[in-house]
Protein backbone atom coordinates (compact mmCIF):
# COMPACT_ATOMS: atom_id res chain seq x y z
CA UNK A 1 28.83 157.97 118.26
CA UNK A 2 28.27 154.17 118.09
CA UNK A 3 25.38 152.98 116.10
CA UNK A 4 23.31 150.46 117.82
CA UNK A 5 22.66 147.72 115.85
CA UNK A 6 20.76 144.13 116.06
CA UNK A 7 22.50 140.74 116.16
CA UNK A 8 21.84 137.29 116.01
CA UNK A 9 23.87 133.77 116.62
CA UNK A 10 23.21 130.08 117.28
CA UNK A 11 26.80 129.87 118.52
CA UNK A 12 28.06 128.50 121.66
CA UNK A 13 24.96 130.07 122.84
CA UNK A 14 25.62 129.20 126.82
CA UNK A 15 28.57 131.23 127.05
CA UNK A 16 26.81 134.18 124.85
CA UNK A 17 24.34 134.35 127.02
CA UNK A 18 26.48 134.22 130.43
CA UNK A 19 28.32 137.30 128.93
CA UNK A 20 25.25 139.12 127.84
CA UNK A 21 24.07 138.94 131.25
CA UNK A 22 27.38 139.40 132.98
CA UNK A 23 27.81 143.22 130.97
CA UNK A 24 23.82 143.80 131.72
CA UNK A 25 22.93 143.87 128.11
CA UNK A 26 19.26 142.78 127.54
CA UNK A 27 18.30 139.58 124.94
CA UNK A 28 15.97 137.28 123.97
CA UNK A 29 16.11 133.66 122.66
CA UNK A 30 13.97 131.22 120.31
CA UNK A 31 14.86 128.07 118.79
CA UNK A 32 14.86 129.82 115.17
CA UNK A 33 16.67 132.67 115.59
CA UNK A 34 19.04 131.71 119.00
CA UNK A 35 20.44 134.37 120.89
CA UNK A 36 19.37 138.19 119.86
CA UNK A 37 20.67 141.43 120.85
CA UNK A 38 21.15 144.86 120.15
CA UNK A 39 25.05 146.32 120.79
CA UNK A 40 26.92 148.48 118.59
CA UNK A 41 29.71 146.74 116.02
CA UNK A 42 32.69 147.65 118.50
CA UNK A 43 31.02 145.78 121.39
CA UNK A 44 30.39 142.60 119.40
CA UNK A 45 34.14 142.69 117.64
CA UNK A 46 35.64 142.67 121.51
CA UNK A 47 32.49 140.06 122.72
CA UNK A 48 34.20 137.37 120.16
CA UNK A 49 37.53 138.36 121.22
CA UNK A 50 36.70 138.05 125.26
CA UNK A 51 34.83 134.60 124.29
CA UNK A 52 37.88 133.12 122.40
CA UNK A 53 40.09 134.56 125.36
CA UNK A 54 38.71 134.51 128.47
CA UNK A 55 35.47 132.04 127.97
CA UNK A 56 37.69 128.90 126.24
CA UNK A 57 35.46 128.88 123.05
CA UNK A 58 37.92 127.23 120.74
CA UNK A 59 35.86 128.71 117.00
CA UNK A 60 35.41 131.54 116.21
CA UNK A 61 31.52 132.44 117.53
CA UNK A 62 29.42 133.51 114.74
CA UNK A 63 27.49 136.38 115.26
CA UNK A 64 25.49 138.16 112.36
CA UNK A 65 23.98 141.47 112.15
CA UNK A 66 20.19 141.26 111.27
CA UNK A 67 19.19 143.61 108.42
C-alpha cells in the first residue's frame, strides 16, 4: 500500500499545476510555500519523469517532501 505523503515545490510551477489538475489531484498555492500536494512517492518519481518527457521542462523539477 502506498503511503500518502505531502509535497512542496517552487518549480516550473505552471506546468505542475497543469498536471496536478490534468490527473484530478487536489492543491493549493502561496507565494511562500508554491505549489502543495499530497501523492504518494511513486506518483511524484513518474510526475518529474512525465514533466521532463512529455511537458519540455528542460531541469530537473524540484519537488520536496514536507516533514
Amino acid at each position: 500500500m502506498c503511503e500518502i505523503k505531502e509535497w512542496q515545490t517552487q518549480s516550473v510551477k505552471h506546468k505542475v499545476a497543469t498536471l496536478l489538475m490534468v490527473d484530478g489531484v487536489s492543491f493549493s498555492y502561496n507565494e511562500e510555500d508554491g505549489i502543495v500536494f499530497s501523492a504518494p512517492e511513486l506518483y511524484v518519481k513518474n510526475m518529474v519523469r512525465r514533466l521532463m518527457n512529455s511537458y519540455g521542462v528542460s531541469l530537473r523539477p524540484i519537488i520536496t517532501e514536507i516533514k
